[in-house]
Protein backbone atom coordinates (compact mmCIF):
# COMPACT_ATOMS: atom_id res chain seq x y z
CA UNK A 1 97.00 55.27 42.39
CA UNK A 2 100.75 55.57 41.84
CA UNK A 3 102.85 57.30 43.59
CA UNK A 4 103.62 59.81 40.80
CA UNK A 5 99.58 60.54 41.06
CA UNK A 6 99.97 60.75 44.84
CA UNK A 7 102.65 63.40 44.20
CA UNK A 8 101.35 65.45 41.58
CA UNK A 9 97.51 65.38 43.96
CA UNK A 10 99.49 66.95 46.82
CA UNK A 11 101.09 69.18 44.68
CA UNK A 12 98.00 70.66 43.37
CA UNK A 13 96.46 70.80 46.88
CA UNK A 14 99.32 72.74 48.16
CA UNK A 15 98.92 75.13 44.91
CA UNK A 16 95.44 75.65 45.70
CA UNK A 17 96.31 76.20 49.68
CA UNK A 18 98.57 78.49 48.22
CA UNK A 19 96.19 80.76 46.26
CA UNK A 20 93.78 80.42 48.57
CA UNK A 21 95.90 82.20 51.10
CA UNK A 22 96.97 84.57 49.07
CA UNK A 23 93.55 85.23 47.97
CA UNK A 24 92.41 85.70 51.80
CA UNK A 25 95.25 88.27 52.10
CA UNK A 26 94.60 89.93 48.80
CA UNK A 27 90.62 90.65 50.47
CA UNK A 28 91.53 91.27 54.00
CA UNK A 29 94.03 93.78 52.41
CA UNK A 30 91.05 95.60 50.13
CA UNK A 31 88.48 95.38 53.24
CA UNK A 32 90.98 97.22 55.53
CA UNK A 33 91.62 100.11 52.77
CA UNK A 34 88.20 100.49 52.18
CA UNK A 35 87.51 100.88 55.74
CA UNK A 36 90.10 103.16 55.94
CA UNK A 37 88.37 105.21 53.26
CA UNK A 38 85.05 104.91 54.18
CA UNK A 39 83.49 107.94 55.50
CA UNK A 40 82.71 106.67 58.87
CA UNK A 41 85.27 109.07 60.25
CA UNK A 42 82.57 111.49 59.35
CA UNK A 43 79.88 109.97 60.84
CA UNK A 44 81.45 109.89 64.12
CA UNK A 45 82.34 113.44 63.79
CA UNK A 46 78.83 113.86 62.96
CA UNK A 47 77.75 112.40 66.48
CA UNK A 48 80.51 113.89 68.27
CA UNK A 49 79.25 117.00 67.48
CA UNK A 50 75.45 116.36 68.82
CA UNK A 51 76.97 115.35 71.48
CA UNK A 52 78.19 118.44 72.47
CA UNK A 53 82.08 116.73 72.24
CA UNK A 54 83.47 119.34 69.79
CA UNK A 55 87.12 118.79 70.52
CA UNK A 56 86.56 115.35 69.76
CA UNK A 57 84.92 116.11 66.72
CA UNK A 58 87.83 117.75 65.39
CA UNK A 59 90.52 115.72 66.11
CA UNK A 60 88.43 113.07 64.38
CA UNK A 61 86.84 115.55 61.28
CA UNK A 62 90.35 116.49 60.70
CA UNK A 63 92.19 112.95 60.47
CA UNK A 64 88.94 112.88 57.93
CA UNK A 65 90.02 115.73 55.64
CA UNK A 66 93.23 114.51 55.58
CA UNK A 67 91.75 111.29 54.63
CA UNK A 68 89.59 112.31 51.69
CA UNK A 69 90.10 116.18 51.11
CA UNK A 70 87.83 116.24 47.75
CA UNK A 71 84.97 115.29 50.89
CA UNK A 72 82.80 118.58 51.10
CA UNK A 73 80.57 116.98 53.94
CA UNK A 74 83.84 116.61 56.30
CA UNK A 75 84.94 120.21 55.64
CA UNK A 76 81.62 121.36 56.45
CA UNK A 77 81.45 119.45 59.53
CA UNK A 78 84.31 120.46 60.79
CA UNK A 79 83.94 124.00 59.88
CA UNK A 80 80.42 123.37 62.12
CA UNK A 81 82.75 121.84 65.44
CA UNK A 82 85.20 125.18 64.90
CA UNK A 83 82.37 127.05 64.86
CA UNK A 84 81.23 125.43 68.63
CA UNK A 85 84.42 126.12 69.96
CA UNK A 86 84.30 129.80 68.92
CA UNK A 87 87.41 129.08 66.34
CA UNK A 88 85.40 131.00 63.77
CA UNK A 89 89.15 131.30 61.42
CA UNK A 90 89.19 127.37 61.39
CA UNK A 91 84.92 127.81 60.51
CA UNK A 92 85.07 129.97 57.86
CA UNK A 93 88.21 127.74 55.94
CA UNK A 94 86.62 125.10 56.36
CA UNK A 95 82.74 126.10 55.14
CA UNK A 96 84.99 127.99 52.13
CA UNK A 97 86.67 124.44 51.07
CA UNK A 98 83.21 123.05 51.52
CA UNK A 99 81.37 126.10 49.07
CA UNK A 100 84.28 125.44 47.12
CA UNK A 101 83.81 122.01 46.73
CA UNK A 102 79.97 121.59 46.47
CA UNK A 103 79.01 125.09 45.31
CA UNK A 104 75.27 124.56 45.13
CA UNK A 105 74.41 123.19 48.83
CA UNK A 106 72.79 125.78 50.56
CA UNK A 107 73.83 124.58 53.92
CA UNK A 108 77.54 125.31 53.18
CA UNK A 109 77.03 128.80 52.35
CA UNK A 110 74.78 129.26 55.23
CA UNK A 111 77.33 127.89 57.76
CA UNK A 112 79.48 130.21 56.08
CA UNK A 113 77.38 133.25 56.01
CA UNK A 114 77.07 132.15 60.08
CA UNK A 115 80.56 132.35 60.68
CA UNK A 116 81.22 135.61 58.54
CA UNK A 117 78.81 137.11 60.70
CA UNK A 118 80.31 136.00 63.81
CA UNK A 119 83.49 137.61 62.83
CA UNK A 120 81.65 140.81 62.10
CA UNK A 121 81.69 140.62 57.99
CA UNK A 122 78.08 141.48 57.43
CA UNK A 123 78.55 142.36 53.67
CA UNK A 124 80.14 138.28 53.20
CA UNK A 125 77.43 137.67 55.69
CA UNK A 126 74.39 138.40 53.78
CA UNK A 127 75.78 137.51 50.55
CA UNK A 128 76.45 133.79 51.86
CA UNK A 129 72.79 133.73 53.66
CA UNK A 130 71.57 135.03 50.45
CA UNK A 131 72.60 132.11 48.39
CA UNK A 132 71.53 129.82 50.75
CA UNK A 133 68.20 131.25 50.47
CA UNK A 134 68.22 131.68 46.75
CA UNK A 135 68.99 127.40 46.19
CA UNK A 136 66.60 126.31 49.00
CA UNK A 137 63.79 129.34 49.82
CA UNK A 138 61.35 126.65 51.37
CA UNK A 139 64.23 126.27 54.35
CA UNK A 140 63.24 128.45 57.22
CA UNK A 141 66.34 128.11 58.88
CA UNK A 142 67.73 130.47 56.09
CA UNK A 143 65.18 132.73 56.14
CA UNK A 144 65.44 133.35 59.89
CA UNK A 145 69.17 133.57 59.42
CA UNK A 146 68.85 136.25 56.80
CA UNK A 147 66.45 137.88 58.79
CA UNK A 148 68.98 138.21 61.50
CA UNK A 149 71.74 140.08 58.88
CA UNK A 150 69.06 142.11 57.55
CA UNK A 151 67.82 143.10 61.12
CA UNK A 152 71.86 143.81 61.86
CA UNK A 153 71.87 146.23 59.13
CA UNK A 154 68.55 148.18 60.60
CA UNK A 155 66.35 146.39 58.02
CA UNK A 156 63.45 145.62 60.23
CA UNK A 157 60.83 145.78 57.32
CA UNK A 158 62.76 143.39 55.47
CA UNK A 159 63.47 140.96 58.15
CA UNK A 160 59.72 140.58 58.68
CA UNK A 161 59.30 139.86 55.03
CA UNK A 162 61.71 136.94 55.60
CA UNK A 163 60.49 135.72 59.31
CA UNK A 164 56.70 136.02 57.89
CA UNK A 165 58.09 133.43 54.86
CA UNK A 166 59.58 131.29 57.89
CA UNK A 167 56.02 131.30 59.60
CA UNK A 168 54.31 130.13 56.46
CA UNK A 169 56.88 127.84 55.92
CA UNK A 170 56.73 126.23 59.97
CA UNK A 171 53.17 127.38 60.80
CA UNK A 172 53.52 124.91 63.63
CA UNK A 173 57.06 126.18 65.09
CA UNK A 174 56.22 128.25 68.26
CA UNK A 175 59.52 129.78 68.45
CA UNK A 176 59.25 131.36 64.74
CA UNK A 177 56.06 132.81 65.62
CA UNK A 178 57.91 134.29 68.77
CA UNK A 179 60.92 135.40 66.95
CA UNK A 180 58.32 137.32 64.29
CA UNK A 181 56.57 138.66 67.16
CA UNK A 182 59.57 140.44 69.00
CA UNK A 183 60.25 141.90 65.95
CA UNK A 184 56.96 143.09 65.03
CA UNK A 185 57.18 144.64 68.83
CA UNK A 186 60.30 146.63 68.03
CA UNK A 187 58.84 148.33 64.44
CA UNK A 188 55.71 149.03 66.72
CA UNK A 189 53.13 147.30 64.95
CA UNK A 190 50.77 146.64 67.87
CA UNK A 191 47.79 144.36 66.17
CA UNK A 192 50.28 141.93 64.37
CA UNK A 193 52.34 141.81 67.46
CA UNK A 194 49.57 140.50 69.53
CA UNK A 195 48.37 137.79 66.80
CA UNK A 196 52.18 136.35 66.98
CA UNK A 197 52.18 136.16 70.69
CA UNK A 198 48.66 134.86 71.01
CA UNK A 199 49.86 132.17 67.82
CA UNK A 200 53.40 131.62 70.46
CA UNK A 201 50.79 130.50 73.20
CA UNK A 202 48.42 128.89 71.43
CA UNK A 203 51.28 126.38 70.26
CA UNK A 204 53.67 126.08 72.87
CA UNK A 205 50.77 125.89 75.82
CA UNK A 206 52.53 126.00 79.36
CA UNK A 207 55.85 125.91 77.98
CA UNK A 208 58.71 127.90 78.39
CA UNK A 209 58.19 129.44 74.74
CA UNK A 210 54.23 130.39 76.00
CA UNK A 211 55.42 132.11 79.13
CA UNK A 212 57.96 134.28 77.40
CA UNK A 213 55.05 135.14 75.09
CA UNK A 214 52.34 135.82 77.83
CA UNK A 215 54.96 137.82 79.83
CA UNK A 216 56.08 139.85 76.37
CA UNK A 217 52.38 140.92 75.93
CA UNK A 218 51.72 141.91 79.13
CA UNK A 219 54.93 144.10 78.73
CA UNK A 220 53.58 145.44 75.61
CA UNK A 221 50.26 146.36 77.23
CA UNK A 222 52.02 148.10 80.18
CA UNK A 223 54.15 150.24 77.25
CA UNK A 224 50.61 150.63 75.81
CA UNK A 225 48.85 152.18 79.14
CA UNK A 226 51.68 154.40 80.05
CA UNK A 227 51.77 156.22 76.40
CA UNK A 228 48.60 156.70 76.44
């Protein structure tokens, strides 16, 4: 091989070193952004928050919505860590941007409707828990939370519509059937009281949840006795 061949063989070699370099750059470069992108800020948020670390969560659900402020999901969750720490202001922005964002997710409005009531905005309240109901009814978590505006407002007979709907929907939940029970108690209907309690116990045995019910009965009968 000449020595003109020698030379133009390294040359090429070098070229290709070259690109390949530059190539390696070019994808290290694209990786890094779309880590940086990537909603895993969210994630950790996510378990922040079940970990009972709100503060944590939103230092790290914020640097997310600054990241990607089009993201309902990181709104939402950090309306959800305000909400722990009582911020209820920083909640309800937040769960708004979220509504705004991703109008027909019934969780968003129900965090919202939460937080409304928190603040003591029943009428936003019920309208938010309302809506969450009306795009997922088969939730029970929204009918129970409905069930609590409606039983702010002194609507007992329609918060038992609502808590009966959560029953059907979790027949196996022992702490539905409690929650319909104590409000059966307080509108005074006796025989449907004591099928909810007896349905508590059944389900939740020796539990906590089947103490509170056999203790709630017994109270019941002793209100029973003395009006009679």
């Amino acid at each position: 091989m000449t020595k003109q061949a020698d030379d133009a063989v390294t040359a090429s070699l070098v070229t290709l070193g070259a690109l390949t370099a530059a190539a390696a750059i070019v994808v290290a470069f694209v990786l890094g952004v779309a880590r940086w992108q990537s909603p895993a800020s969210v994630d950790d948020g996510v378990r922040s928050i079940s970990d009972g670390h709100y503060s944590s969560a939103v230092r790290t659900l914020l640097a997310a919505v600054a990241q990607a402020p089009a993201d309902a999901r990181a709104h939402y969750y950090l309306g959800l860590a305000y909400a722990h720490l009582g911020v209820q202001t920083g909640a309800i922005s937040q769960f708004q941007d979220a509504v705004r964002l991703v109008p027909r997710e019934p969780k968003f409005h129900a965090g919202l409707g939460r937080a409304y009531r928190e603040v003591g905005d029943r009428p936003a309240a019920r309208g938010e828990l309302e809506e969450a109901v009306r795009l997922d009814p088969d939730e029970p978590r929204y009918q129970i939370g409905l069930a609590g505006i409606l039983l702010d407002d002194g609507q007992g007979a329609a918060a038992i519509v609502r808590l009966r709907r959560a029953a059907r929907l979790r027949p196996r939940a022992a702490e539905v059937h409690l929650l319909l029970a104590t409000v059966l108690d307080r509108a005074g209907d006796r025989s449907a009281t004591v099928q909810e309690y007896d349905e508590t116990r059944r389900l939740a045995g020796e539990g906590p949840l089947g103490e509170i019910a056999h203790q709630a009965l017994r109270a019941a009968g002793s209100r029973e006795r003395s009006v009679q």
